[in-house]
C-alpha atoms as a PDB file:
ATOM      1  CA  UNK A   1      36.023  -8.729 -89.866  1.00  0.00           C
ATOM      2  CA  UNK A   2      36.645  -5.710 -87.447  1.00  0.00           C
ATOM      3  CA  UNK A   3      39.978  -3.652 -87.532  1.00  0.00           C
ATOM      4  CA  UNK A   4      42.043  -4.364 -84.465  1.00  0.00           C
ATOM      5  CA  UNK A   5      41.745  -0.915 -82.778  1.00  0.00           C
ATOM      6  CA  UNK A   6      45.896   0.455 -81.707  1.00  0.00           C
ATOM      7  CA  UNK A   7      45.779   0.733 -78.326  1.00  0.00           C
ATOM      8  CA  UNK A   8      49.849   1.503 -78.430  1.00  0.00           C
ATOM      9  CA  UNK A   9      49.251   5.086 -79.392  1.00  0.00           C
ATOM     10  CA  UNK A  10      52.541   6.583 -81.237  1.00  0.00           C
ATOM     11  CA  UNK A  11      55.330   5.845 -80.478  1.00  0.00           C
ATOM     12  CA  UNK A  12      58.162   7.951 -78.927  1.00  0.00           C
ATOM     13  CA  UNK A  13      61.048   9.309 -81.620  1.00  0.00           C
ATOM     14  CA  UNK A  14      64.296   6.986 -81.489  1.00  0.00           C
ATOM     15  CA  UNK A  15      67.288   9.642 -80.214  1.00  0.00           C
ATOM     16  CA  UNK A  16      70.217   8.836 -82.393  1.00  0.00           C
ATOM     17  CA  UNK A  17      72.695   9.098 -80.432  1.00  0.00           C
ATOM     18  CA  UNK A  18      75.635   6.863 -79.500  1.00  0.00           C
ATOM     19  CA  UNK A  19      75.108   4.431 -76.546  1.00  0.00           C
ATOM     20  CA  UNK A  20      77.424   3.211 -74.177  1.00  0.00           C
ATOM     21  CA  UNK A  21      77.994   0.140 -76.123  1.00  0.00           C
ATOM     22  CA  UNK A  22      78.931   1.522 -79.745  1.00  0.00           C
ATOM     23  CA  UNK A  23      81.276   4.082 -77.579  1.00  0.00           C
ATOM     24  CA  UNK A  24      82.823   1.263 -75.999  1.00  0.00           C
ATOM     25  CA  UNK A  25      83.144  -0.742 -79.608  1.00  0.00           C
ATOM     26  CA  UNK A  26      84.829   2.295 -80.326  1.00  0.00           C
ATOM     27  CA  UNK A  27      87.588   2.446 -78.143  1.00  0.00           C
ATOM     28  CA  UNK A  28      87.951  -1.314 -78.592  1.00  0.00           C
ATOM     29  CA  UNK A  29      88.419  -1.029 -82.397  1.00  0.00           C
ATOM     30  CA  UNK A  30      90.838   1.734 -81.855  1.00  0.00           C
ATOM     31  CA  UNK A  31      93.179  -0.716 -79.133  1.00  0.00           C
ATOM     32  CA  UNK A  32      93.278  -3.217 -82.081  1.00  0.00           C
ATOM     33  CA  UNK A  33      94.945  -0.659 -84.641  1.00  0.00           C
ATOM     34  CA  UNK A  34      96.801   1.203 -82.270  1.00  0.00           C
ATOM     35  CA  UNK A  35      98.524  -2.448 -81.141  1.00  0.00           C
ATOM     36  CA  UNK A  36      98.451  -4.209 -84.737  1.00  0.00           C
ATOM     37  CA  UNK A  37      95.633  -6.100 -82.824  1.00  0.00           C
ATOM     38  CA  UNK A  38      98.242  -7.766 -80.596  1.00  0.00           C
ATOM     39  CA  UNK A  39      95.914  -6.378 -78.634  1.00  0.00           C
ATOM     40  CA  UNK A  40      92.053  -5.952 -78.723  1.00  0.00           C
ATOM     41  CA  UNK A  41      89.338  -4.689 -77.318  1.00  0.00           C
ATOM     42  CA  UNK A  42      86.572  -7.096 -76.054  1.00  0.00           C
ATOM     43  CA  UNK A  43      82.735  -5.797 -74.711  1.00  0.00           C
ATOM     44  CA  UNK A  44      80.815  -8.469 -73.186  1.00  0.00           C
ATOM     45  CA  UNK A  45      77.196  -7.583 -72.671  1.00  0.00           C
ATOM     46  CA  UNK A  46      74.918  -8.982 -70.242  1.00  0.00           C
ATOM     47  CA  UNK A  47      71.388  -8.094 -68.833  1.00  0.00           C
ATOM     48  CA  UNK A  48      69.356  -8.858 -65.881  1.00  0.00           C
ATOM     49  CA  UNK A  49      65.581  -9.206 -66.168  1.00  0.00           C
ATOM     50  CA  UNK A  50      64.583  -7.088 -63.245  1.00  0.00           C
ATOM     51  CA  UNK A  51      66.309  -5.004 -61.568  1.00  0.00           C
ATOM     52  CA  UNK A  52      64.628  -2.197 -59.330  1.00  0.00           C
ATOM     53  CA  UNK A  53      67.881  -0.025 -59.650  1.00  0.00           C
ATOM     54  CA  UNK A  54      67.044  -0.041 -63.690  1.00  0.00           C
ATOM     55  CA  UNK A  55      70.710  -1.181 -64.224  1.00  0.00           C
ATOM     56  CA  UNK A  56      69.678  -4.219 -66.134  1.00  0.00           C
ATOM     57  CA  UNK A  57      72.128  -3.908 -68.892  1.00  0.00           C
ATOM     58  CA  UNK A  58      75.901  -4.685 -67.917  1.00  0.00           C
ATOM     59  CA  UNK A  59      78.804  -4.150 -70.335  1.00  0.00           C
ATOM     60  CA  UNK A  60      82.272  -5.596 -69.962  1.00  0.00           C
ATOM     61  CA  UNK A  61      85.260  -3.763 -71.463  1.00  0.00           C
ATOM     62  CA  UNK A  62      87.867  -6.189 -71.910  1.00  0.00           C
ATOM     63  CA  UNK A  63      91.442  -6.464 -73.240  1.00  0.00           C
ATOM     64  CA  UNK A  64      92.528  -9.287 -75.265  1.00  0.00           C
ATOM     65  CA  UNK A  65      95.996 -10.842 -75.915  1.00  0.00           C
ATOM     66  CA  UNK A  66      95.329 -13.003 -78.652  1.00  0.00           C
ATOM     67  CA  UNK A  67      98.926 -14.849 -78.301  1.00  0.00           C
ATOM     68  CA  UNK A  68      99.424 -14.749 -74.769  1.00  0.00           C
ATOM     69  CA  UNK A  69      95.448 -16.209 -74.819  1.00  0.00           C
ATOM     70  CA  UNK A  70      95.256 -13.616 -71.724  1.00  0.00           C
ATOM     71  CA  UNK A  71      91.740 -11.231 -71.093  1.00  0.00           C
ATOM     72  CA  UNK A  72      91.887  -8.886 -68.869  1.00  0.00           C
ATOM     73  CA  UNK A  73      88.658  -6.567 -67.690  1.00  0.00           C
ATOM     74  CA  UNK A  74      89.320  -2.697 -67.918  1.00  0.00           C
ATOM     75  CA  UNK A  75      85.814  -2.053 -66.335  1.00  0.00           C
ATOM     76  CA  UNK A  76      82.198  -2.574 -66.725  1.00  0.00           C
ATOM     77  CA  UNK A  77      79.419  -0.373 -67.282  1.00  0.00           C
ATOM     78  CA  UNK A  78      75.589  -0.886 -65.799  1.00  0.00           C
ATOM     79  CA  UNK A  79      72.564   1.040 -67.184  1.00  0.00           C
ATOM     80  CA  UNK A  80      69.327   0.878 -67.524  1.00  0.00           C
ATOM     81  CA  UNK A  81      66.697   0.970 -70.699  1.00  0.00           C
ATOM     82  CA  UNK A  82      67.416   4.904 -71.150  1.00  0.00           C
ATOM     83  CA  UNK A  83      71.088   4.618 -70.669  1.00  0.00           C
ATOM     84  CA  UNK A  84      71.498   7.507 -68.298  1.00  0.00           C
ATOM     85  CA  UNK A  85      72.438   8.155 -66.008  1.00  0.00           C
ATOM     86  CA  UNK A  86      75.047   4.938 -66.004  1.00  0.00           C
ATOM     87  CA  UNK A  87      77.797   3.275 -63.319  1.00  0.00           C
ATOM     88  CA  UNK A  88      80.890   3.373 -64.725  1.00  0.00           C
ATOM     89  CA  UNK A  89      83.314   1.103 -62.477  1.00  0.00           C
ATOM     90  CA  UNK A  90      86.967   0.672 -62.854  1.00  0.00           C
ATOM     91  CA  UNK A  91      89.171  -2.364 -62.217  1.00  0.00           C
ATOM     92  CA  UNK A  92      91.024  -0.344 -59.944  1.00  0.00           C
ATOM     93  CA  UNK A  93      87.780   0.080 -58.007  1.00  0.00           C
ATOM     94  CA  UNK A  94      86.662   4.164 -58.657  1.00  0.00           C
ATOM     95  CA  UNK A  95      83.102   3.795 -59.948  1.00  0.00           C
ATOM     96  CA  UNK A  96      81.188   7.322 -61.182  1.00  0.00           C
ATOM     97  CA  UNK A  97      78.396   7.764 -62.081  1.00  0.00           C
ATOM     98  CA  UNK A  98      77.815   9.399 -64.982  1.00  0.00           C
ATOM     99  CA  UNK A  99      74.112  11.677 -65.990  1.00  0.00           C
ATOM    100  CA  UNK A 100      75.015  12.352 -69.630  1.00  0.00           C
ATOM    101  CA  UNK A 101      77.166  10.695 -72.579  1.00  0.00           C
ATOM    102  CA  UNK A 102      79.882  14.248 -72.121  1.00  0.00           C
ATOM    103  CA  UNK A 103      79.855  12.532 -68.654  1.00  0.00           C
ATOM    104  CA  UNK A 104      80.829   8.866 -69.408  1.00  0.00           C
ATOM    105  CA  UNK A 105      83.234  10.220 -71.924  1.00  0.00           C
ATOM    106  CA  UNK A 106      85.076  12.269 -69.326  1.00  0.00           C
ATOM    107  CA  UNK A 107      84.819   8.793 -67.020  1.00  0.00           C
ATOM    108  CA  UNK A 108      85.897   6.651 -69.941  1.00  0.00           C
ATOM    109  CA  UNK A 109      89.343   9.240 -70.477  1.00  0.00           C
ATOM    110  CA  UNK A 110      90.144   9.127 -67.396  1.00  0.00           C
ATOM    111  CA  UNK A 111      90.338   4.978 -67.086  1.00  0.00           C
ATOM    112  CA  UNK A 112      91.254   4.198 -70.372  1.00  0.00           C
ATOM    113  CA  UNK A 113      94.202   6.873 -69.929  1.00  0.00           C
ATOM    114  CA  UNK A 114      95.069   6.273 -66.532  1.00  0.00           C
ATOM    115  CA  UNK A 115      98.514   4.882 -65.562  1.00  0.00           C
ATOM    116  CA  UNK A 116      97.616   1.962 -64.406  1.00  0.00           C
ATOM    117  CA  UNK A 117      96.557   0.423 -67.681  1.00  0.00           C
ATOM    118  CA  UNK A 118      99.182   2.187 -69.289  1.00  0.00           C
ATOM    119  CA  UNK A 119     101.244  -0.180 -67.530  1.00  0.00           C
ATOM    120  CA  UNK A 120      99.035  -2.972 -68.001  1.00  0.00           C
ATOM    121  CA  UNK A 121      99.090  -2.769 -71.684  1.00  0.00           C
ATOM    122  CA  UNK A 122     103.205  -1.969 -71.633  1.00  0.00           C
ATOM    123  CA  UNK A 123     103.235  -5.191 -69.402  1.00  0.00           C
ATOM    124  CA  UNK A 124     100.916  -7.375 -72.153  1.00  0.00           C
ATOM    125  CA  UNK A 125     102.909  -5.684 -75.035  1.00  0.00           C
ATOM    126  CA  UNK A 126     106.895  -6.258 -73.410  1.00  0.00           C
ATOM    127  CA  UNK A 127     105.488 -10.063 -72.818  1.00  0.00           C
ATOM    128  CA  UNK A 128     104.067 -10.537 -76.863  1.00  0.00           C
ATOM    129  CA  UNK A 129     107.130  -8.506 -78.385  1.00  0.00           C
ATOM    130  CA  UNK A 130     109.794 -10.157 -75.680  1.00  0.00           C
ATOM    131  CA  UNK A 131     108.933 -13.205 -76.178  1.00  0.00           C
ATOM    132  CA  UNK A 132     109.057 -12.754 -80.132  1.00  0.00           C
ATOM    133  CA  UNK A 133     105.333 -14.231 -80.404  1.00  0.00           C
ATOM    134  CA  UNK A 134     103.720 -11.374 -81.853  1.00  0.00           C
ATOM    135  CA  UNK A 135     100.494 -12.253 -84.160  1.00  0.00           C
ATOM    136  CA  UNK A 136     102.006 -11.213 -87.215  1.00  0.00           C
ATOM    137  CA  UNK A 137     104.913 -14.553 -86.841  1.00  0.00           C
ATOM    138  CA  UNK A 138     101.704 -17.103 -86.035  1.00  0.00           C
ATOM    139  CA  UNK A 139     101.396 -19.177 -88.968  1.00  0.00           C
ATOM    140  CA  UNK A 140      98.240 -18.400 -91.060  1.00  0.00           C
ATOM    141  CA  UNK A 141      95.945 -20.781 -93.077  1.00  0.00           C
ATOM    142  CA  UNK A 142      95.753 -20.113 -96.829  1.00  0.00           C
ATOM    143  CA  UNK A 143      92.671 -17.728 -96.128  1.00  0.00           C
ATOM    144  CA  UNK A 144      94.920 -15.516 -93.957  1.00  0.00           C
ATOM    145  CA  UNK A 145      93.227 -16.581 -90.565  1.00  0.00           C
ATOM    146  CA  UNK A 146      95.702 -16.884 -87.813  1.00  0.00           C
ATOM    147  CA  UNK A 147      96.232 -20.690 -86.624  1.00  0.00           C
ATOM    148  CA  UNK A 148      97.060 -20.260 -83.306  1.00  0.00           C
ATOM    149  CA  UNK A 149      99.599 -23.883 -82.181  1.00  0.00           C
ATOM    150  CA  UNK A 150     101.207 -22.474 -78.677  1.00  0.00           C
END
């Protein structure tokens, strides 16, 4: 029997760096301690199969209010197979576009930090906490998973 001659060559090194996503899972973890997770973070990813921009990959930052079952989207990210350069667009509707991961970082700050979802997340918080429905009074099966009867 003949070897099957590798007509693949080598391959190309695998970076290890952080992509958009895992920053994104990030920030999303953080939400959830910094709230008690009466709020959390939420990325929704989708992809396209062709796309002559080469922005077939789509992430979805969202917010979660587990009690008030309320999801709001913070923004979404498109990029393509090498990540950079990405769209980074706002629900306030600024959109950058960023060449570099020091870039999207910068991008990222300045929604995640901006006063507008400052308010938004006072706004979800004052509704949980005012209407004394917070996750940690939702009764709880006997494994500790929240049983959610609103």
């Amino acid at each position: 029997m003949m070897a099957i001659e590798n007509l693949w060559g080598e391959f190309l090194q695998v970076n290890k760096t952080r992509t958009p996503y895992h920053i994104l899972w990030e920030q999303a973890k953080l939400l959830g301690n910094m709230t008690k997770n009466e709020l959390t973070g939420e990325i929704e990813r989708h992809t396209k199969r062709s796309n002559l921009l080469d922005e077939g990959f789509i992430l979805e930052f969202l917010i979660f209010a587990p009690v008030l079952d309320y999801t709001y989207s913070v923004l979404s990210v498109r990029h393509g197979i090498t990540m950079y350069p990405l769209r980074i667009s706002s629900s306030t509707g600024k959109s950058d576009k960023c060449e570099n991961e020091e870039e999207f970082l910068k991008s990222l700050k300045e929604v995640l930090s901006s006063e507008h979802l400052k308010k938004v997340i006072a706004g979800l918080l004052t509704q949980i906490q005012g209407d004394g429905v917070s996750t940690k009074s939702l009764p709880t099966d006997n494994k500790g998973i929240t049983i959610n009867e609103l």
